[in-house]
PDB file of N, CA and C in Angstrom:
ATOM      1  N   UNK A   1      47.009  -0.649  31.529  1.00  0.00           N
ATOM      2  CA  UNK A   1      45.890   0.177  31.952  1.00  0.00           C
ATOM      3  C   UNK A   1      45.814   0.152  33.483  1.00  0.00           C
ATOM      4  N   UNK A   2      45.574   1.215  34.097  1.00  0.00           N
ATOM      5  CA  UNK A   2      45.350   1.664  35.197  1.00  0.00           C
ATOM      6  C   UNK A   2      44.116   0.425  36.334  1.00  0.00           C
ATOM      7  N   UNK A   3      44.243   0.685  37.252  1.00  0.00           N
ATOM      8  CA  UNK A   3      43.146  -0.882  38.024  1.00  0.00           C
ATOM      9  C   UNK A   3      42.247   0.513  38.569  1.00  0.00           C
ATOM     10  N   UNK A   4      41.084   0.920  39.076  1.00  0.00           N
ATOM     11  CA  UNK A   4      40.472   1.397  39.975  1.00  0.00           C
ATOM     12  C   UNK A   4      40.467   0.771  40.990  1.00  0.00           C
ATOM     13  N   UNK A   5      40.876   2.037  41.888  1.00  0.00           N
ATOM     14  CA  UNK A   5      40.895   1.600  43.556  1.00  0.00           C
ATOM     15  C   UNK A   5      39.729   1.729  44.102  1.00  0.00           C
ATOM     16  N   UNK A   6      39.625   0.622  44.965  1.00  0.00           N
ATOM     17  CA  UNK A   6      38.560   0.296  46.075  1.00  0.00           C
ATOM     18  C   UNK A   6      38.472   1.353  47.184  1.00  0.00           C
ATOM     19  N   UNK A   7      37.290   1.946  47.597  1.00  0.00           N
ATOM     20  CA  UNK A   7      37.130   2.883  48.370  1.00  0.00           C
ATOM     21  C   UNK A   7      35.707   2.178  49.359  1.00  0.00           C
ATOM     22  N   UNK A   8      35.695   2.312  50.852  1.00  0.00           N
ATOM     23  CA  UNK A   8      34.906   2.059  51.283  1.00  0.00           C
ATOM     24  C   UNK A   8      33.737   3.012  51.377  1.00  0.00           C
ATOM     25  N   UNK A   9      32.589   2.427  52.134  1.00  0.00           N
ATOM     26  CA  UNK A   9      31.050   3.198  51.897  1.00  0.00           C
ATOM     27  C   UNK A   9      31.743   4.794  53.183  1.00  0.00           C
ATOM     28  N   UNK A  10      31.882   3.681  54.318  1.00  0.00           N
ATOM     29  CA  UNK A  10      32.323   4.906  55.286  1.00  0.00           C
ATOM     30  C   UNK A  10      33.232   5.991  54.698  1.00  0.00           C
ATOM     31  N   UNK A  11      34.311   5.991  53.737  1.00  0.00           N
ATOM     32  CA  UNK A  11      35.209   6.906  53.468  1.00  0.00           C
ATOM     33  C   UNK A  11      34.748   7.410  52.634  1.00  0.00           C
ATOM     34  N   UNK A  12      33.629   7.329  51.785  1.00  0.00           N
ATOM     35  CA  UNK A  12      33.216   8.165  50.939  1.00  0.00           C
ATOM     36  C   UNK A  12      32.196   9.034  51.688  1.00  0.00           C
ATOM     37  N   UNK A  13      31.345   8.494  52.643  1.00  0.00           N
ATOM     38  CA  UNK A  13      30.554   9.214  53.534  1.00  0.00           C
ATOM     39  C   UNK A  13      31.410  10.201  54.248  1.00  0.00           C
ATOM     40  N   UNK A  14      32.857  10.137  55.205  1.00  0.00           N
ATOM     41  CA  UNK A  14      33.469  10.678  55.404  1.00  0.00           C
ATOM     42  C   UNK A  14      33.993  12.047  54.356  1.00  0.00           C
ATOM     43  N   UNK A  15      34.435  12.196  53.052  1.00  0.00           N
ATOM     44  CA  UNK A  15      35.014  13.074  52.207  1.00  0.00           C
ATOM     45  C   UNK A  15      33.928  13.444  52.106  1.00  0.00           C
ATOM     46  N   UNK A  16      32.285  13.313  51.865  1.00  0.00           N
ATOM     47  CA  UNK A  16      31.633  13.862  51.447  1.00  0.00           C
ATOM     48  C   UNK A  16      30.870  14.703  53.084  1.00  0.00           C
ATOM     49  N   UNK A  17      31.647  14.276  53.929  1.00  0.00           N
ATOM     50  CA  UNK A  17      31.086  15.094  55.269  1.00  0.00           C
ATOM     51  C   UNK A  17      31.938  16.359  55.054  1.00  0.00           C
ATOM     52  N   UNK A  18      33.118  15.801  54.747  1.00  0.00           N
ATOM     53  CA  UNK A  18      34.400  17.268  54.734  1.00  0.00           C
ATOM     54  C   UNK A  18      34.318  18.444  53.459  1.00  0.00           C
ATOM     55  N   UNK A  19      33.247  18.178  52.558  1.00  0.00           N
ATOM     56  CA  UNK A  19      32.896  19.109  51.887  1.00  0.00           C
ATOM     57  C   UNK A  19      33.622  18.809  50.480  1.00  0.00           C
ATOM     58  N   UNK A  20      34.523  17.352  50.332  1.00  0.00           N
ATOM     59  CA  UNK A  20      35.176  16.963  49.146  1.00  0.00           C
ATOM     60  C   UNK A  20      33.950  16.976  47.995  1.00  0.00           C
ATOM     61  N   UNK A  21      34.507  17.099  46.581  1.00  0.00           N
ATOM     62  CA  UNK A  21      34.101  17.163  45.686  1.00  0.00           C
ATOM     63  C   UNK A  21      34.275  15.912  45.079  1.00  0.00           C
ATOM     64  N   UNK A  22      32.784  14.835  45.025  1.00  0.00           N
ATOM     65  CA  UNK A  22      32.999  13.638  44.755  1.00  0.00           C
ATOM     66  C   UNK A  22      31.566  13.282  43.529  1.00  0.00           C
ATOM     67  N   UNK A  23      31.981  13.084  42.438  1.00  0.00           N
ATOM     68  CA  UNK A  23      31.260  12.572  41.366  1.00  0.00           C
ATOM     69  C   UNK A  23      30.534  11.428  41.807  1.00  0.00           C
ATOM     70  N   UNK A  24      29.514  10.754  41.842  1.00  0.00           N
ATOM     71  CA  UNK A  24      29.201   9.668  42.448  1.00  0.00           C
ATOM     72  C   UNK A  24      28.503   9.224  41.234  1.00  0.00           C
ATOM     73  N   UNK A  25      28.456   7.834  40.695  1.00  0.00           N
ATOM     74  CA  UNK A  25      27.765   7.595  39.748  1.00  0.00           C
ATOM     75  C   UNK A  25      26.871   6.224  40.208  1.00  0.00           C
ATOM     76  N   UNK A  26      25.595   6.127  40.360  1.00  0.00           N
ATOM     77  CA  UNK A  26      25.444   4.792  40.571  1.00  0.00           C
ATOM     78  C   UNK A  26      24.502   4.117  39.627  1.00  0.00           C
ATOM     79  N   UNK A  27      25.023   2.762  39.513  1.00  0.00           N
ATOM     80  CA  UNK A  27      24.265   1.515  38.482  1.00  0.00           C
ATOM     81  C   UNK A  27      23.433   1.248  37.987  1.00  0.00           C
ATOM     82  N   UNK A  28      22.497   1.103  39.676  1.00  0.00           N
ATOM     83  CA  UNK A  28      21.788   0.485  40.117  1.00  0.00           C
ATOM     84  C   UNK A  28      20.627   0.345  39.443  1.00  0.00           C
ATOM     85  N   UNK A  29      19.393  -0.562  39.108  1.00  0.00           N
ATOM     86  CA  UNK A  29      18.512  -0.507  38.298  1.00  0.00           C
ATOM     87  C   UNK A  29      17.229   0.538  39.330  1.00  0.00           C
ATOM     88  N   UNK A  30      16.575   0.699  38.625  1.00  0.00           N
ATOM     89  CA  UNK A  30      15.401   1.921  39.365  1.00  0.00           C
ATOM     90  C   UNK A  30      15.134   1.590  40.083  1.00  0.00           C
ATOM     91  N   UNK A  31      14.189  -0.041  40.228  1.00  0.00           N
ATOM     92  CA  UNK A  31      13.756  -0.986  41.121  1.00  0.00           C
ATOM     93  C   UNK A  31      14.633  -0.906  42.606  1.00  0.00           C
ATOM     94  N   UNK A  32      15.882  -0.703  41.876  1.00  0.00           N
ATOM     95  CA  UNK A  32      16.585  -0.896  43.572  1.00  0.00           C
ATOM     96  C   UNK A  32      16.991   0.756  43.987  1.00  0.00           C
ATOM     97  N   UNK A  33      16.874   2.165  42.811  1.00  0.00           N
ATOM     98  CA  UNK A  33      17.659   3.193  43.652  1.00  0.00           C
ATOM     99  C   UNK A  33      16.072   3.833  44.267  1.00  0.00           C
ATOM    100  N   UNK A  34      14.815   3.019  44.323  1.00  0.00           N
ATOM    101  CA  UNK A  34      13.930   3.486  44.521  1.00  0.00           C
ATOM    102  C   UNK A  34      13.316   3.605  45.921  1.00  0.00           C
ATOM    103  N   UNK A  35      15.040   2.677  46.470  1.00  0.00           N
ATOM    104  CA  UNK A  35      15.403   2.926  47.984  1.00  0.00           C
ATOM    105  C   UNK A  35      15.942   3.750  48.741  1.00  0.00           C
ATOM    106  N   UNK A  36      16.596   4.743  47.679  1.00  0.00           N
ATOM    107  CA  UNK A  36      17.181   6.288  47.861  1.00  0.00           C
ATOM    108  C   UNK A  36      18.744   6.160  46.963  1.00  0.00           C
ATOM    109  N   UNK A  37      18.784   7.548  46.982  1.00  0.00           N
ATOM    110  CA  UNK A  37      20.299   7.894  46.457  1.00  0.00           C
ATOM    111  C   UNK A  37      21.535   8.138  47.726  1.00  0.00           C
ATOM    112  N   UNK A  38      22.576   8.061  47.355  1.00  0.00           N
ATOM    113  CA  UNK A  38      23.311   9.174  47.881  1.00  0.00           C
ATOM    114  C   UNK A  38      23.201  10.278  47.603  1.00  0.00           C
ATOM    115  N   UNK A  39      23.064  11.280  48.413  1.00  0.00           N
ATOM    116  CA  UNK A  39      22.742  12.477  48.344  1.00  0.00           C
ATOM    117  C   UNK A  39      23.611  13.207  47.081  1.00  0.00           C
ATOM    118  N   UNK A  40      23.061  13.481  45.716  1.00  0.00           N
ATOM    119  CA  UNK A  40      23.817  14.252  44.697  1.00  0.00           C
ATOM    120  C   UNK A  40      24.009  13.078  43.815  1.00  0.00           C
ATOM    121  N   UNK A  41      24.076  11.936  43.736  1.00  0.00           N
ATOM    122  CA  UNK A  41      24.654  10.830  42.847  1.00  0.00           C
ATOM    123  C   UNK A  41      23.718  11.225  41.620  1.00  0.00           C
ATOM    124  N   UNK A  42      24.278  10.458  40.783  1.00  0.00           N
ATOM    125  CA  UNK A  42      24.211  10.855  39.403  1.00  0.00           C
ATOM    126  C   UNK A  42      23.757   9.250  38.731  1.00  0.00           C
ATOM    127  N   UNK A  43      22.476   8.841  38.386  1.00  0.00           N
ATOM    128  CA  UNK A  43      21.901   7.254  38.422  1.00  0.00           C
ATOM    129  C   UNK A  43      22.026   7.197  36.651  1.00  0.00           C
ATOM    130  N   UNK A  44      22.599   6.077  36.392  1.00  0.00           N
ATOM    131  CA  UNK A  44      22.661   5.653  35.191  1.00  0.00           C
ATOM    132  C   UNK A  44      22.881   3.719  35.171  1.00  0.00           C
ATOM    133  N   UNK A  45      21.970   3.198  34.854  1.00  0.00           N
ATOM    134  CA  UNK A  45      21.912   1.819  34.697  1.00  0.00           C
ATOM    135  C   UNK A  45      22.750   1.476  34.151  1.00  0.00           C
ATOM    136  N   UNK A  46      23.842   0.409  34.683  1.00  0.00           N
ATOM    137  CA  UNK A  46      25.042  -0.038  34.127  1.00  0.00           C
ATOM    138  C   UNK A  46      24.448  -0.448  32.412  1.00  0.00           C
ATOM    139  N   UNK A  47      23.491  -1.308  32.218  1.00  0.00           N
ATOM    140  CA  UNK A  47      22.980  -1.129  30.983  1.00  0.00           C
ATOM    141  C   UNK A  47      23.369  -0.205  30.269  1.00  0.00           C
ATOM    142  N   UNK A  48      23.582   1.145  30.437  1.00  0.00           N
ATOM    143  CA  UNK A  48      23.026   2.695  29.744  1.00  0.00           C
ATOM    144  C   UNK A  48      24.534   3.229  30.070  1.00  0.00           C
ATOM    145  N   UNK A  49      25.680   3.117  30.992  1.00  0.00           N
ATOM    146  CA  UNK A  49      26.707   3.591  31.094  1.00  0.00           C
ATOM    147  C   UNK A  49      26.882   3.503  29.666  1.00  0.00           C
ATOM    148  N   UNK A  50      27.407   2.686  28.796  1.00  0.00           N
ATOM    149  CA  UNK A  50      27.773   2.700  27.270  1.00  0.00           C
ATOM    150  C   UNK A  50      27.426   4.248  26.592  1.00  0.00           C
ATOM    151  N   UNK A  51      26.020   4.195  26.356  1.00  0.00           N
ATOM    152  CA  UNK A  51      25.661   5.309  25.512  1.00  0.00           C
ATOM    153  C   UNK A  51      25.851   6.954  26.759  1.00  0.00           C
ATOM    154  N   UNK A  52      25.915   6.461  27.712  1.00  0.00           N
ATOM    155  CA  UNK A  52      25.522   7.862  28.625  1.00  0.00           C
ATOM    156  C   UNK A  52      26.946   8.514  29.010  1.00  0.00           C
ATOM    157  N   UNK A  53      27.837   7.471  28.911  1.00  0.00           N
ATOM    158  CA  UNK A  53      29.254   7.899  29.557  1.00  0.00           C
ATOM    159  C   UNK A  53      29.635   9.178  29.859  1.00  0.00           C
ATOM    160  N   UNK A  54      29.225   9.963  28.331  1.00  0.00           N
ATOM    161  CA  UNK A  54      29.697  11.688  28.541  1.00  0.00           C
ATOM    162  C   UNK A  54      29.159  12.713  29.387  1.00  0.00           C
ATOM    163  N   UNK A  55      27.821  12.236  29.676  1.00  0.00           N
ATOM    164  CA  UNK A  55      27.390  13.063  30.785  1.00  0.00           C
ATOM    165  C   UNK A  55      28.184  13.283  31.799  1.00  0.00           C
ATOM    166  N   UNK A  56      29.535  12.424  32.089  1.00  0.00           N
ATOM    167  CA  UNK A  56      30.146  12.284  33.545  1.00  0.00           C
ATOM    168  C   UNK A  56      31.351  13.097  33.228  1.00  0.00           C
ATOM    169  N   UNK A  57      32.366  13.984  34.208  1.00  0.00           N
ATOM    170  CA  UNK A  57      33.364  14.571  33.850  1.00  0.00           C
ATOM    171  C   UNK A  57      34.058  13.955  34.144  1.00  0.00           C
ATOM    172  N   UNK A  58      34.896  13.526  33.255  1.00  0.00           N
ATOM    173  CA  UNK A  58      36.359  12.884  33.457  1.00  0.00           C
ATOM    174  C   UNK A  58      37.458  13.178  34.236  1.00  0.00           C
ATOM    175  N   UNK A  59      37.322  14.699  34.073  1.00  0.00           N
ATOM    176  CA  UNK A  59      38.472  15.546  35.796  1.00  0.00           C
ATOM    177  C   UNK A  59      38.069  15.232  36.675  1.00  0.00           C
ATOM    178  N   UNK A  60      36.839  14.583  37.013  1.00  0.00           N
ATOM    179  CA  UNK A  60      36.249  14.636  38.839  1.00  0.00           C
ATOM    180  C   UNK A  60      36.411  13.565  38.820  1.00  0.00           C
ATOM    181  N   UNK A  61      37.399  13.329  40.320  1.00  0.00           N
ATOM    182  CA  UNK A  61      37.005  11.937  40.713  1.00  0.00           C
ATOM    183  C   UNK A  61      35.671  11.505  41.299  1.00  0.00           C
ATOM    184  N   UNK A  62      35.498   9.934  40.733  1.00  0.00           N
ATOM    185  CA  UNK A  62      34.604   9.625  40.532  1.00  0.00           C
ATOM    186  C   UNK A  62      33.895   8.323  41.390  1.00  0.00           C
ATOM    187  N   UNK A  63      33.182   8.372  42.080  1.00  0.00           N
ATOM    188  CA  UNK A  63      32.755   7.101  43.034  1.00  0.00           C
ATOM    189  C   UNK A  63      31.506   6.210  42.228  1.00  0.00           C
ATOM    190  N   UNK A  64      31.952   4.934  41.917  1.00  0.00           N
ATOM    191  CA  UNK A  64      31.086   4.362  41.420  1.00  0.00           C
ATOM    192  C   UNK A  64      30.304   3.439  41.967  1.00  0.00           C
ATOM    193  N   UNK A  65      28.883   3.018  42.645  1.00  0.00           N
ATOM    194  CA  UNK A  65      28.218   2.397  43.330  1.00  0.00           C
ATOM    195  C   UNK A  65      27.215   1.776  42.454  1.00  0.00           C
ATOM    196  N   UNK A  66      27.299   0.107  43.354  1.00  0.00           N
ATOM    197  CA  UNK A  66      26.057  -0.632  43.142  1.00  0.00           C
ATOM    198  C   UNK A  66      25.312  -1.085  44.042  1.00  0.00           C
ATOM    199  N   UNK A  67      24.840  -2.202  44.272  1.00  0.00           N
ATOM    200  CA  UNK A  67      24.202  -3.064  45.513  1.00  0.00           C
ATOM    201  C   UNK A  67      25.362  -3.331  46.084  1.00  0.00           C
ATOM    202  N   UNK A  68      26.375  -4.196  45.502  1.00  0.00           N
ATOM    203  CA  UNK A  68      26.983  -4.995  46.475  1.00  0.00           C
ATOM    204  C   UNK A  68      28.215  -4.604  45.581  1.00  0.00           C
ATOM    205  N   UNK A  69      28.518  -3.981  44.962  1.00  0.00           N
ATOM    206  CA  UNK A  69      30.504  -3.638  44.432  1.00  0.00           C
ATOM    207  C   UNK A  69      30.722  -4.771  42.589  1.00  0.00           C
ATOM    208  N   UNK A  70      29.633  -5.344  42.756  1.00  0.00           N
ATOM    209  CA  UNK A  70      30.421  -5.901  41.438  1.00  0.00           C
ATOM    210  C   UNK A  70      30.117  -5.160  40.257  1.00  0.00           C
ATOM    211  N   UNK A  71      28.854  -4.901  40.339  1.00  0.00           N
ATOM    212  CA  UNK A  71      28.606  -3.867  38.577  1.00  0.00           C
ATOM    213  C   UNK A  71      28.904  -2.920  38.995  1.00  0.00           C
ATOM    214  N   UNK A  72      29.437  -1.905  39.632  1.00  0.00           N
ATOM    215  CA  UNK A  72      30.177  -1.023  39.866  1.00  0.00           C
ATOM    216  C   UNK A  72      31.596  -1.174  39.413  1.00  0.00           C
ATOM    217  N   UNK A  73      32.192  -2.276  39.692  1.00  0.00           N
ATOM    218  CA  UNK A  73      33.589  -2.535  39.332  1.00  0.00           C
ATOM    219  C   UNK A  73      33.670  -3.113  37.528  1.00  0.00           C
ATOM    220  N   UNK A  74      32.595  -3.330  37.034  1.00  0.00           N
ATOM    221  CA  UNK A  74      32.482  -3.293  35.549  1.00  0.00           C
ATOM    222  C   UNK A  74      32.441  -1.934  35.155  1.00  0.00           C
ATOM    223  N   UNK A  75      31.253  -0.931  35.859  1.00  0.00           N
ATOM    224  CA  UNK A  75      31.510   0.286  34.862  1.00  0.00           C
ATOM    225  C   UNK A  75      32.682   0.922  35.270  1.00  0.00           C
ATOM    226  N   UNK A  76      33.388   0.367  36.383  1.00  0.00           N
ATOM    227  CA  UNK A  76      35.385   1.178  36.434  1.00  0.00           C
ATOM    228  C   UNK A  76      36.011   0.686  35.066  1.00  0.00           C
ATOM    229  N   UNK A  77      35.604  -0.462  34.882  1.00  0.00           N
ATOM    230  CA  UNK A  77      36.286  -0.507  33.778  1.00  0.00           C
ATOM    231  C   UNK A  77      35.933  -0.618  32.238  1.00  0.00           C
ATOM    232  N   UNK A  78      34.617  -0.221  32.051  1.00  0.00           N
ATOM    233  CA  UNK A  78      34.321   0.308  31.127  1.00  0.00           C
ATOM    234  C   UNK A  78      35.500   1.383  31.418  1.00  0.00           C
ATOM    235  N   UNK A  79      34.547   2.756  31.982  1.00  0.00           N
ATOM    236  CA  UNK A  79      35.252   3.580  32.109  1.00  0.00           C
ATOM    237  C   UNK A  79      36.408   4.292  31.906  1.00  0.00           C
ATOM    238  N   UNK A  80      37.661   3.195  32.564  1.00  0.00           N
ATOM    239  CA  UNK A  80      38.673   3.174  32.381  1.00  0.00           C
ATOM    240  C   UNK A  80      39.066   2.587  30.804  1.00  0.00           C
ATOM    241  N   UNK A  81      38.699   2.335  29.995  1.00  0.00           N
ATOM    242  CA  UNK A  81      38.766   2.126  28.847  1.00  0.00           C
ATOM    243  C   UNK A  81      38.742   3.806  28.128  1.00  0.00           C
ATOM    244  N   UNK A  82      37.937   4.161  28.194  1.00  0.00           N
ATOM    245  CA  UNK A  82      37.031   5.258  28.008  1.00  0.00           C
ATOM    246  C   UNK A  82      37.933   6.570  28.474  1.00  0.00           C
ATOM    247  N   UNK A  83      38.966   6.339  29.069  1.00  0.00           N
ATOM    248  CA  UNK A  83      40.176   7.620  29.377  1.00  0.00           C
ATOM    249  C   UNK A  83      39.567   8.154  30.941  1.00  0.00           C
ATOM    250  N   UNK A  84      38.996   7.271  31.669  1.00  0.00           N
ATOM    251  CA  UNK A  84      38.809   7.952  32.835  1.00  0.00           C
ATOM    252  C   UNK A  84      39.896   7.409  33.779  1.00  0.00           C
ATOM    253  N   UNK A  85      40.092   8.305  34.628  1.00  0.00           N
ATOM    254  CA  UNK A  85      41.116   8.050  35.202  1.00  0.00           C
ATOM    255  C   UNK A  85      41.517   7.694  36.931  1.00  0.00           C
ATOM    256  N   UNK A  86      40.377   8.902  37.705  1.00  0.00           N
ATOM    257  CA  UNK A  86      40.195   8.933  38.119  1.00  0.00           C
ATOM    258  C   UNK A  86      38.663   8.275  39.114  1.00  0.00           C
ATOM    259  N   UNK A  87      39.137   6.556  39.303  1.00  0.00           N
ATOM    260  CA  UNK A  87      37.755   6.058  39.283  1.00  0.00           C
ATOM    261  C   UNK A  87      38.172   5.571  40.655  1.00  0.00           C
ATOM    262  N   UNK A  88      37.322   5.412  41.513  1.00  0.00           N
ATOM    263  CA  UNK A  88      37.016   4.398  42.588  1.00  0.00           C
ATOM    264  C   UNK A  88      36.111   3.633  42.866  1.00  0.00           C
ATOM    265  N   UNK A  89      35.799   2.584  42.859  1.00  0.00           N
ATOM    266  CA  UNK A  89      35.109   1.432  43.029  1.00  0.00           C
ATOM    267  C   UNK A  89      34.459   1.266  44.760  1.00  0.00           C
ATOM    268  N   UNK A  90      33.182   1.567  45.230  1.00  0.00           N
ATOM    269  CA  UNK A  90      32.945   1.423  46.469  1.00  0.00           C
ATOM    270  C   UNK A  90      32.693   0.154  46.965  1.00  0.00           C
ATOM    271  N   UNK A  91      33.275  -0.095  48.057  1.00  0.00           N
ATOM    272  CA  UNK A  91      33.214  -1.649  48.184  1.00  0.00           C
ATOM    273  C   UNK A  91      32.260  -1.990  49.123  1.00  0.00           C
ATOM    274  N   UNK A  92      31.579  -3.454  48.450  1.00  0.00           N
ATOM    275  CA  UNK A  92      30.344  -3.252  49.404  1.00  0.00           C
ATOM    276  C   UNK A  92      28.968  -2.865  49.053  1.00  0.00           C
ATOM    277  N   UNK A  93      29.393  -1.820  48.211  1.00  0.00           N
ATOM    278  CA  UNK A  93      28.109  -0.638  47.754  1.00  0.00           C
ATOM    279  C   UNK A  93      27.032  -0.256  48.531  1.00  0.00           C
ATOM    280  N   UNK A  94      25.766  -0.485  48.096  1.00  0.00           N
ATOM    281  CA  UNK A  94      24.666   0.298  49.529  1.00  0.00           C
ATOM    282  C   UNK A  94      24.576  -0.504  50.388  1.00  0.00           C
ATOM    283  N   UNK A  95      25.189  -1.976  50.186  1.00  0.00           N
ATOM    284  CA  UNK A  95      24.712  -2.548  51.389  1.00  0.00           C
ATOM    285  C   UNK A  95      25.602  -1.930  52.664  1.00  0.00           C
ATOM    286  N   UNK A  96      26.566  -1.513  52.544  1.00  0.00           N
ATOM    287  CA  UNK A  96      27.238  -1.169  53.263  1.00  0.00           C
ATOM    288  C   UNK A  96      27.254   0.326  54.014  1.00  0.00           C
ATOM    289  N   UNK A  97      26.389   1.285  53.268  1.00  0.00           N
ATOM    290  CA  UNK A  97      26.426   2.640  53.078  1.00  0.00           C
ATOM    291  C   UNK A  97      25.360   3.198  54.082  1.00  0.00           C
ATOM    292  N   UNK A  98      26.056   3.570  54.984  1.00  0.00           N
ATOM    293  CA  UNK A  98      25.171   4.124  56.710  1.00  0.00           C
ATOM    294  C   UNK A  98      24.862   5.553  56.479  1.00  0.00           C
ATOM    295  N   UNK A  99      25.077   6.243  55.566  1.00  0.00           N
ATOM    296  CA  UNK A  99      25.070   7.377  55.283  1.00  0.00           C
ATOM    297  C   UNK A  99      23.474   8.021  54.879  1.00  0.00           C
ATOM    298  N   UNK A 100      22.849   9.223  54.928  1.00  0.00           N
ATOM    299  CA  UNK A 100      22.327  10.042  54.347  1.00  0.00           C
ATOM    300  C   UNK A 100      21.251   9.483  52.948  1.00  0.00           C
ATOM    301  N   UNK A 101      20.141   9.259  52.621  1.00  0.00           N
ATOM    302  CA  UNK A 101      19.934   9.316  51.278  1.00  0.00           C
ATOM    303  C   UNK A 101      18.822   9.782  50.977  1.00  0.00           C
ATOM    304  N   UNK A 102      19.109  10.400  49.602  1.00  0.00           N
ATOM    305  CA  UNK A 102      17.357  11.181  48.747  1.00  0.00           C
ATOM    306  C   UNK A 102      16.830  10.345  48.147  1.00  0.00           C
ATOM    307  N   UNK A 103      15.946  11.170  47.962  1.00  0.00           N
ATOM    308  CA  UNK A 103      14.650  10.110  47.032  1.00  0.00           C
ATOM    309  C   UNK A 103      14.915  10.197  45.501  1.00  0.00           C
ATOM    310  N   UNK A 104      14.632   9.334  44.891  1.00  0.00           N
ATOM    311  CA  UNK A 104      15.207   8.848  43.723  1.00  0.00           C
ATOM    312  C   UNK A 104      13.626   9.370  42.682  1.00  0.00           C
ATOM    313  N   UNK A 105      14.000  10.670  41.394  1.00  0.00           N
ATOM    314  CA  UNK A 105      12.944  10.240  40.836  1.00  0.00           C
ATOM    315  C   UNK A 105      13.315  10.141  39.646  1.00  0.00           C
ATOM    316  N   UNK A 106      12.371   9.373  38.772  1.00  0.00           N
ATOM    317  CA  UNK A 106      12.509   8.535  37.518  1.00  0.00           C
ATOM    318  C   UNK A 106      12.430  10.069  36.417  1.00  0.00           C
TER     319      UNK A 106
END
């Protein structure tokens, strides 16, 4: 099986300056995305990845974020179980992420 590659906060901020088409999925529990999103991310509690998985398209690559990179790098590999293929793991996660963010509503 395939590993998901590590992608930093800056290079995803970067592709998403250049107008790339980037799936963003993040973890994070409410409590914490109630600090903002990345602009467009798509919030599903690693809890809830299991039952929610299909909401996400499997053709788009896909940026997966947490606080700090580790439950992010679990739902890569859920995921990757799951026939996705196209996954990247942000390293770091928001702590790292200088970028842009919306407001998160429940």
């Amino acid at each position: 099986m395939a590993k998901p590659k590590n992608i930093s906060a800056e290079d995803v901020r970067a592709r998403l300056d250049r107008g790339e088409v980037l799936q963003i999925l993040d973890v994070r529990e409410e409590s914490e995305v109630a600090t903002g999103l990345i602009p467009g991310a798509i919030h599903i509690r690693l809890p809830d990845v299991e039952a929610r998985y299909e909401e996400l398209d499997p053709e788009l690559e896909t940026v997966i974020v947490c606080r700090s990179g580790r439950r992010s790098r679990s739902a890569c590999n859920f995921l990757l179980q799951k026939g996705f293929t196209k996954l990247l793991n942000m390293e770091d996660g928001m702590l790292a992420w200088k970028g842009e963010l919306e407001d998160f509503y429940s």
